[in-house]
C-alpha atoms as a PDB file:
ATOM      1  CA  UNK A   1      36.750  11.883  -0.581  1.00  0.00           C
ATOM      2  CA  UNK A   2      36.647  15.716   0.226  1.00  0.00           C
ATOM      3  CA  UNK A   3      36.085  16.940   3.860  1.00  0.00           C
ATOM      4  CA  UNK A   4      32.980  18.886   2.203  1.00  0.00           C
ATOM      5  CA  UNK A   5      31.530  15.433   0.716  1.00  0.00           C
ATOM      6  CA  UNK A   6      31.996  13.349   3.679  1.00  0.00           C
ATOM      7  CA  UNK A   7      30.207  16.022   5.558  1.00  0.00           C
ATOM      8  CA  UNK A   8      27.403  16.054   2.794  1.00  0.00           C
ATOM      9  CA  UNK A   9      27.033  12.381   3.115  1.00  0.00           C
ATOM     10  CA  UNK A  10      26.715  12.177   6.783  1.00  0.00           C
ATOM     11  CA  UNK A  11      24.309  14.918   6.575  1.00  0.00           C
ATOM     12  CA  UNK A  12      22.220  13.100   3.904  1.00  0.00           C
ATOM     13  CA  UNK A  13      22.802   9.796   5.973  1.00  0.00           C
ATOM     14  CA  UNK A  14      21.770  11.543   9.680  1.00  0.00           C
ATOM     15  CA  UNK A  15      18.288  12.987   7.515  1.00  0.00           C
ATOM     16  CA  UNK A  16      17.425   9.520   5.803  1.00  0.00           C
ATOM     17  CA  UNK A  17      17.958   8.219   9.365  1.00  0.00           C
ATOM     18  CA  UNK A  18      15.700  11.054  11.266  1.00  0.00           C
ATOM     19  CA  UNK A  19      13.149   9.802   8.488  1.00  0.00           C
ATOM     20  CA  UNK A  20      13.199   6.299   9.060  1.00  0.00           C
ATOM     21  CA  UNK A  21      12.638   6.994  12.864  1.00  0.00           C
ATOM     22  CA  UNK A  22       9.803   9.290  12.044  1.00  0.00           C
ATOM     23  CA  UNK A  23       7.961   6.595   9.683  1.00  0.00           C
ATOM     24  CA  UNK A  24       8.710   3.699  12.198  1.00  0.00           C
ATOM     25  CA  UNK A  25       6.888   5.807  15.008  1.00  0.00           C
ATOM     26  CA  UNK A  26       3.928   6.388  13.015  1.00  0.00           C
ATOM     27  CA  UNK A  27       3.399   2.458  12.573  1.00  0.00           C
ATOM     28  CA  UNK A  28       4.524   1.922  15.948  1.00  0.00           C
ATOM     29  CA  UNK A  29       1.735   4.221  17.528  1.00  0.00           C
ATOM     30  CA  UNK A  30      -0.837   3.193  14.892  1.00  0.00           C
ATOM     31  CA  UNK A  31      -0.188  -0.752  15.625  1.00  0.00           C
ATOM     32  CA  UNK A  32      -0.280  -0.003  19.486  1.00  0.00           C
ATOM     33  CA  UNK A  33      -3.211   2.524  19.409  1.00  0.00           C
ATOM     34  CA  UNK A  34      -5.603   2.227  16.074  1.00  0.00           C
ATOM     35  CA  UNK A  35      -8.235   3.997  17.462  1.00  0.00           C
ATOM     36  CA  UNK A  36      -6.847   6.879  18.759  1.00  0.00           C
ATOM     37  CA  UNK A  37      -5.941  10.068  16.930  1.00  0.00           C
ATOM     38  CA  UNK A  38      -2.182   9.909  15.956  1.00  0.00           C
ATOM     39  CA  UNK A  39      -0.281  12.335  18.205  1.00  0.00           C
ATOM     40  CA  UNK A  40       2.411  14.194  16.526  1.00  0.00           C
ATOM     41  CA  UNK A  41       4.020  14.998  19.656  1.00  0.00           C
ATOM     42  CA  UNK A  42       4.060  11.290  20.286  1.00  0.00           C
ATOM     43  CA  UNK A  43       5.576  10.936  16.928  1.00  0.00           C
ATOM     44  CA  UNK A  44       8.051  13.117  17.805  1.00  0.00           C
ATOM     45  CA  UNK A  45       8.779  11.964  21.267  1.00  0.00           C
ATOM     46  CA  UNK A  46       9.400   8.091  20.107  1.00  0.00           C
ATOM     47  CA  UNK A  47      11.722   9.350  17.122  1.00  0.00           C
ATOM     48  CA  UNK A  48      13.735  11.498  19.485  1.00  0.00           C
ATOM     49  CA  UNK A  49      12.974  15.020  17.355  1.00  0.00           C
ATOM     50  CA  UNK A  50      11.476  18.247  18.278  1.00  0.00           C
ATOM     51  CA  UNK A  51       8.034  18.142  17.201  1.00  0.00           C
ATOM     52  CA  UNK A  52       8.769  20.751  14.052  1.00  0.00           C
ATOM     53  CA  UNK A  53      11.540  18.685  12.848  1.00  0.00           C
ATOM     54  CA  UNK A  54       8.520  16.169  11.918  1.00  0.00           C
ATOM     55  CA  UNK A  55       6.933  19.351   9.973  1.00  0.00           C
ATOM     56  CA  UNK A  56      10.679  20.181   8.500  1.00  0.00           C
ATOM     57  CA  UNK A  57      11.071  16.561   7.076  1.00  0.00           C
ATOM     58  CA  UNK A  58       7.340  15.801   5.887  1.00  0.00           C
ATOM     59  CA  UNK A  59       5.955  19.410   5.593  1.00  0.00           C
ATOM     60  CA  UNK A  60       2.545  18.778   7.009  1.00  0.00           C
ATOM     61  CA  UNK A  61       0.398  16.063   8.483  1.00  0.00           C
ATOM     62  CA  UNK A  62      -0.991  15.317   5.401  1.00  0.00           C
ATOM     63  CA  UNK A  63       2.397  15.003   3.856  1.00  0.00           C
ATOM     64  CA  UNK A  64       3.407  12.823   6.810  1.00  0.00           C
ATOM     65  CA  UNK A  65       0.742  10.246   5.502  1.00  0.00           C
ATOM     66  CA  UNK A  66       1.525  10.502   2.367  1.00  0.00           C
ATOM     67  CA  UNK A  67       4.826   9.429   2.846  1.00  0.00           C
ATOM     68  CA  UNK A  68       3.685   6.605   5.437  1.00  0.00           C
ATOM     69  CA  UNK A  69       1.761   4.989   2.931  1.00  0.00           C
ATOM     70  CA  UNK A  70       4.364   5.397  -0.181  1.00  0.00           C
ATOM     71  CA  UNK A  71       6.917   3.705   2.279  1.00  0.00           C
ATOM     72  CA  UNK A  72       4.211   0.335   3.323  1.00  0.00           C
ATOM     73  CA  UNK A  73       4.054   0.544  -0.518  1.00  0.00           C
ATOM     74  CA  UNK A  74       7.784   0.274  -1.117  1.00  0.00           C
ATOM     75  CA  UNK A  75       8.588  -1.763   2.158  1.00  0.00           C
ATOM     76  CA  UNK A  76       5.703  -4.577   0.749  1.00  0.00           C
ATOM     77  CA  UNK A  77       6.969  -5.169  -2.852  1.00  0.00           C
ATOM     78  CA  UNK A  78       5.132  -2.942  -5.074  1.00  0.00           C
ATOM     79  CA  UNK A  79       8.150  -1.840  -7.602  1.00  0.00           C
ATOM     80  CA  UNK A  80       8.124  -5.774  -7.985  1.00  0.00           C
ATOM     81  CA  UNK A  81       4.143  -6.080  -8.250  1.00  0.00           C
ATOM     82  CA  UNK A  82       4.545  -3.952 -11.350  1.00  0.00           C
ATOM     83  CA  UNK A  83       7.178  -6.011 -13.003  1.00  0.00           C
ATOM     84  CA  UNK A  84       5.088  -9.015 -12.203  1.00  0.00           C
ATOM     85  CA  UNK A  85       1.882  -7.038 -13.681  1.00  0.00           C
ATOM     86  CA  UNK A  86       3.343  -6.502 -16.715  1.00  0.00           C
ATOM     87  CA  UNK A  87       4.295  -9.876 -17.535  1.00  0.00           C
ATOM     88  CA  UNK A  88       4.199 -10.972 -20.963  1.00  0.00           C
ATOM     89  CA  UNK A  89       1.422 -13.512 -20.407  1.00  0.00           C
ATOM     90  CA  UNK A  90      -1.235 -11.352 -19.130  1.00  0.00           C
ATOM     91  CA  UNK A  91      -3.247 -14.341 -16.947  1.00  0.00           C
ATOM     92  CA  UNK A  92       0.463 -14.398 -15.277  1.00  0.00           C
ATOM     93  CA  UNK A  93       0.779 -11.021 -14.479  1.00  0.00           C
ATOM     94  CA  UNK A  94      -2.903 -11.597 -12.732  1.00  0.00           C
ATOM     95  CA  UNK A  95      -1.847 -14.117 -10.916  1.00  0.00           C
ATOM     96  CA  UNK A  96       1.192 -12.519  -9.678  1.00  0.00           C
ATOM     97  CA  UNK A  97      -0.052  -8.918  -8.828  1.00  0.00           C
ATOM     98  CA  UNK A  98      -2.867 -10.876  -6.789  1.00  0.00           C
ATOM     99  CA  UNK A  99      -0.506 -12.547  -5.023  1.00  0.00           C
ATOM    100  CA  UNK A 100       1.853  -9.910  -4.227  1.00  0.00           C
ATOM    101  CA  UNK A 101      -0.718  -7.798  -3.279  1.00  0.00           C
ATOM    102  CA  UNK A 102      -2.268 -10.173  -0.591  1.00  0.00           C
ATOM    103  CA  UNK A 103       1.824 -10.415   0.481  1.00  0.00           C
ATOM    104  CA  UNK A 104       1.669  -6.593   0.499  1.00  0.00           C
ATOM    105  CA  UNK A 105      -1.142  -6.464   2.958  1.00  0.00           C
ATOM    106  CA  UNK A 106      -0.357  -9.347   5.175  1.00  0.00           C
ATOM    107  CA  UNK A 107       2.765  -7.858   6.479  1.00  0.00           C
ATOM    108  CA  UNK A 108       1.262  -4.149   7.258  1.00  0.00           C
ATOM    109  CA  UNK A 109      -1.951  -5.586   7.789  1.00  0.00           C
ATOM    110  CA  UNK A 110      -2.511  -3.660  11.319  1.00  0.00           C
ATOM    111  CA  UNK A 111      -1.121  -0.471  10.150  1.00  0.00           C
ATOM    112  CA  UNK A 112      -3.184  -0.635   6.999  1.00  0.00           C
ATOM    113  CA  UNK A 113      -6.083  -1.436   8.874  1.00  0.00           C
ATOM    114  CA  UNK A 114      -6.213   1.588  11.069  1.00  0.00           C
ATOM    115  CA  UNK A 115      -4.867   4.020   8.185  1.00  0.00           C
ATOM    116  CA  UNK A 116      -8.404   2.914   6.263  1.00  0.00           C
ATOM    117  CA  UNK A 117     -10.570   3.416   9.699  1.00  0.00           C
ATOM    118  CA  UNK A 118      -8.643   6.486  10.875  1.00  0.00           C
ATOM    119  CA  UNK A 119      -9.484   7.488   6.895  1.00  0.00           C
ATOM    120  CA  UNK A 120     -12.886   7.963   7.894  1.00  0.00           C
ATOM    121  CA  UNK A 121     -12.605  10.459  11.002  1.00  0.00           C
ATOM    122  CA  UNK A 122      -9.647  12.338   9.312  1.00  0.00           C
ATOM    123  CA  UNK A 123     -10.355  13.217   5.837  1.00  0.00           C
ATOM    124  CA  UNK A 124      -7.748  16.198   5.159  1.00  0.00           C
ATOM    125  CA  UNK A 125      -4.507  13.964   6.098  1.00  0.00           C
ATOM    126  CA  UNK A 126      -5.461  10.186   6.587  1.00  0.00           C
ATOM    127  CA  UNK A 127      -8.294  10.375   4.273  1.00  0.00           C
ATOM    128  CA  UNK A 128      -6.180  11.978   1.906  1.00  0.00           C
ATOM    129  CA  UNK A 129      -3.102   9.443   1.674  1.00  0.00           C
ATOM    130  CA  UNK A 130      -5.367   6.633   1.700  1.00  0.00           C
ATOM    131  CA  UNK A 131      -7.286   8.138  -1.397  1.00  0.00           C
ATOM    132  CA  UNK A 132      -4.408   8.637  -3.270  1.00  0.00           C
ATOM    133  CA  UNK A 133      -3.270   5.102  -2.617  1.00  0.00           C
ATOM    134  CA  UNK A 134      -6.764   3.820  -4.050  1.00  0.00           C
ATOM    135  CA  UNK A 135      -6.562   6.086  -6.743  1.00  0.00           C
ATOM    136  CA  UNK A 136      -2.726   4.216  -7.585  1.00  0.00           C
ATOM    137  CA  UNK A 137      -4.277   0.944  -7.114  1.00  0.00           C
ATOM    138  CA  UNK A 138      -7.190   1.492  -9.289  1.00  0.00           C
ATOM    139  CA  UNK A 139      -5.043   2.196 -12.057  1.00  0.00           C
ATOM    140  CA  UNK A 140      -3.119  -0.570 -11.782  1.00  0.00           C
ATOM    141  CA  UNK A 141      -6.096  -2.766 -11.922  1.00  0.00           C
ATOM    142  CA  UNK A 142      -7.489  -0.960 -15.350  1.00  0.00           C
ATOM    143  CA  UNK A 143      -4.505  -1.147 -16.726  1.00  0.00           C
ATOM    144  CA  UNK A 144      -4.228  -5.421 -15.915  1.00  0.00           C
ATOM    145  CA  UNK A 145      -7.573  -5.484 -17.439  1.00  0.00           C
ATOM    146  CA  UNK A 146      -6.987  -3.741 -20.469  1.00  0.00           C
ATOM    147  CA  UNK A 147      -3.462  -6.099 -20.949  1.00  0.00           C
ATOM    148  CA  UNK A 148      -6.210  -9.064 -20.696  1.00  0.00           C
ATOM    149  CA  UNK A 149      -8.743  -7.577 -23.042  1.00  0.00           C
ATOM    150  CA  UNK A 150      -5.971  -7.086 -25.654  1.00  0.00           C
ATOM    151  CA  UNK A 151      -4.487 -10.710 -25.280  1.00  0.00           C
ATOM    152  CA  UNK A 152      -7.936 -11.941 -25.595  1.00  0.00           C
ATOM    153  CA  UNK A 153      -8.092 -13.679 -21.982  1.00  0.00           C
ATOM    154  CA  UNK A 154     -11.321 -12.268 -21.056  1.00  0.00           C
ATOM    155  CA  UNK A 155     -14.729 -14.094 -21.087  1.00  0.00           C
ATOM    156  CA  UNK A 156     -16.934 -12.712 -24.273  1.00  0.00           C
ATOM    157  CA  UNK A 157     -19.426 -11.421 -21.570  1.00  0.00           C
ATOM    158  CA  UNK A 158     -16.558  -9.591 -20.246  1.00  0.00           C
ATOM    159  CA  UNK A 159     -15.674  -5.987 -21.107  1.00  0.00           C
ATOM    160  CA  UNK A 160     -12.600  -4.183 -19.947  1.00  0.00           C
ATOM    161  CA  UNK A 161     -14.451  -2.086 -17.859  1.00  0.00           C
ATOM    162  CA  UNK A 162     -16.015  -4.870 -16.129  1.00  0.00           C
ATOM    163  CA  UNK A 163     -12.907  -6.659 -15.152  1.00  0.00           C
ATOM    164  CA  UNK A 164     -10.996  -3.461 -13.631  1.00  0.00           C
ATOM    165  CA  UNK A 165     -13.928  -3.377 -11.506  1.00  0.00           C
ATOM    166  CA  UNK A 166     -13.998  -6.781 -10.648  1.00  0.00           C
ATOM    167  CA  UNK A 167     -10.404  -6.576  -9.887  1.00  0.00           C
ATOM    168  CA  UNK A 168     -10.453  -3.578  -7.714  1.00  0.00           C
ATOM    169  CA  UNK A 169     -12.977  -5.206  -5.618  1.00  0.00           C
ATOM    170  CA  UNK A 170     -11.041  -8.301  -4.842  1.00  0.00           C
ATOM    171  CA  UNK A 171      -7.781  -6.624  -4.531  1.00  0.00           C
ATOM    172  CA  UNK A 172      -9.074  -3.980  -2.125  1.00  0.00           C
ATOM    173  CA  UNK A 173      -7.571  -4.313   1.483  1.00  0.00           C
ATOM    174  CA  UNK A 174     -10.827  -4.895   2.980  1.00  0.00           C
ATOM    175  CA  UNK A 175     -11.557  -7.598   0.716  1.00  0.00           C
ATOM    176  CA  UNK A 176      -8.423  -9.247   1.976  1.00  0.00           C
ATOM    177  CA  UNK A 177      -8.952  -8.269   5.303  1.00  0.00           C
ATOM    178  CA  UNK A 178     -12.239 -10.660   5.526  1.00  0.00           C
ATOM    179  CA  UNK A 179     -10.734 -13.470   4.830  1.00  0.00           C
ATOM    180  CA  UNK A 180      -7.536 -12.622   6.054  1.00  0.00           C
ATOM    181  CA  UNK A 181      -8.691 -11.986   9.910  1.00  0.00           C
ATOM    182  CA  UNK A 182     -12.454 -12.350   9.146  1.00  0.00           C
ATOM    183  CA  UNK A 183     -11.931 -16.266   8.520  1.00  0.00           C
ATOM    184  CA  UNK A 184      -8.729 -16.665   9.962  1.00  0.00           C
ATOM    185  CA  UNK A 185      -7.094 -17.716   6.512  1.00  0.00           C
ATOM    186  CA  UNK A 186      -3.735 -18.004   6.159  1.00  0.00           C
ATOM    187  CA  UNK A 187      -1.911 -15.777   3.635  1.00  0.00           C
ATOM    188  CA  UNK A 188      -1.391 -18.468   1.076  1.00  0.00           C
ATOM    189  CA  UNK A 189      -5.104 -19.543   0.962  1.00  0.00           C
ATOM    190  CA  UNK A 190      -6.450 -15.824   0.639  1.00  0.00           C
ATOM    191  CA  UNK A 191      -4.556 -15.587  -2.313  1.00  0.00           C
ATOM    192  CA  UNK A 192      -5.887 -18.812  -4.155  1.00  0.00           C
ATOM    193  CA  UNK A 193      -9.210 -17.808  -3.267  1.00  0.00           C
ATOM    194  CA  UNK A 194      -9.011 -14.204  -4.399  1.00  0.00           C
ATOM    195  CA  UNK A 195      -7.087 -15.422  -7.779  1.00  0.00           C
ATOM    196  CA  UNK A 196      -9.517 -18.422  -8.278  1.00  0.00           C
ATOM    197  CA  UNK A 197     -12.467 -15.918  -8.069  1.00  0.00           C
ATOM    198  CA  UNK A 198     -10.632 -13.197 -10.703  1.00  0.00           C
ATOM    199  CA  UNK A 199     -10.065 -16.003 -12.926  1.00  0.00           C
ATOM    200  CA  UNK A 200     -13.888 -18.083 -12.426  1.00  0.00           C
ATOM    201  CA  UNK A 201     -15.150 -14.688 -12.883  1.00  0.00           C
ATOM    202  CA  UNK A 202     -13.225 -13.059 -15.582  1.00  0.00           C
ATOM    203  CA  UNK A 203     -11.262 -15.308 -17.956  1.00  0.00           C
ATOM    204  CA  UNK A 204     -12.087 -17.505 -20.529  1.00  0.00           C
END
């Protein structure tokens, strides 16, 4: 390896690394805190960086978010949710994207919490990520309903349309969340009860 790559890579290794710390103090201060304000100087502080490196890497608070809630995404499974979505059996691909998402949620379950209450006081960078992440999920669950429409899984009384509503209603974190720490259930049993309702409710 060249002098000039090897210096490339540890630059490329030393930036991935300044990210990491970056993301990790985010959850960190929204686990510890959830109902305060996140502090970018904070943010900065705990990843050891001046507070405009946080601006260099993410490019704005919004962006910060953004990439907060693309990494829980990432960290909790979802390249594998999709593979398990699209599973050749349709009901299977229910019953697996149910369960990974419940998996998902369980394991950022207090950063995810405060993201969707901090999404209410702070629209333009909170509010935003969130949305976007509702707006990814919602497609997933039209697109599940349309694979069980076509395979002919669905109830008569049951239209496409119906059933991607019906799923984004049970798979929605605060649908988990009542069970979850509402009822004290443990992950395993939120997810039978989520998947027996999609299934009572929506297959034949």
């Amino acid at each position: 390896m060249t002098t000039r790559k090897y210096e490339q890579r540890l630059r490329a290794e030393t930036a991935q690394a300044t990210r990491r710390r970056i993301l990790d103090a985010v959850c960190e201060q929204l686990r510890e805190a959830p109902a305060k304000p996140v502090s970018i100087d904070r943010i900065a502080q705990a990843a050891r960086v001046a507070r405009p490196t946080v601006y260099l890497v993410f490019g704005s608070r919004a962006g910060l978010f953004d990439a907060v809630g693309a990494d829980l995404l990432q960290r909790g499974g979802f390249e594998s949710m999709i593979e398990i979505a699209d599973h050749p059996d349709a009901r299977q691909g229910l019953r697996g994207c149910i369960r990974g998402v419940v998996e998902m949620y369980a394991a950022h379950r207090d950063v995810l919490r405060a993201l969707h209450s901090m999404a209410l006081l702070d629209a333009a960078a909170v509010g935003g990520a969130v949305q976007r992440l509702e707006q990814g999920r919602a497609a997933g669950m039209a697109h599940l309903a349309d694979r069980l429409a076509e395979q002919g899984l669905l109830r008569p009384d049951a239209t496409a349309e119906q059933a991607a509503d019906v799923l984004w209603l049970l798979t929605g974190f605060d649908s988990f969340d009542l069970l979850y720490t509402g009822r004290n259930a443990p992950v395993e049993q939120v997810a039978d009860t989520l998947l027996t309702t999609a299934e009572r409710t929506l297959c034949a």
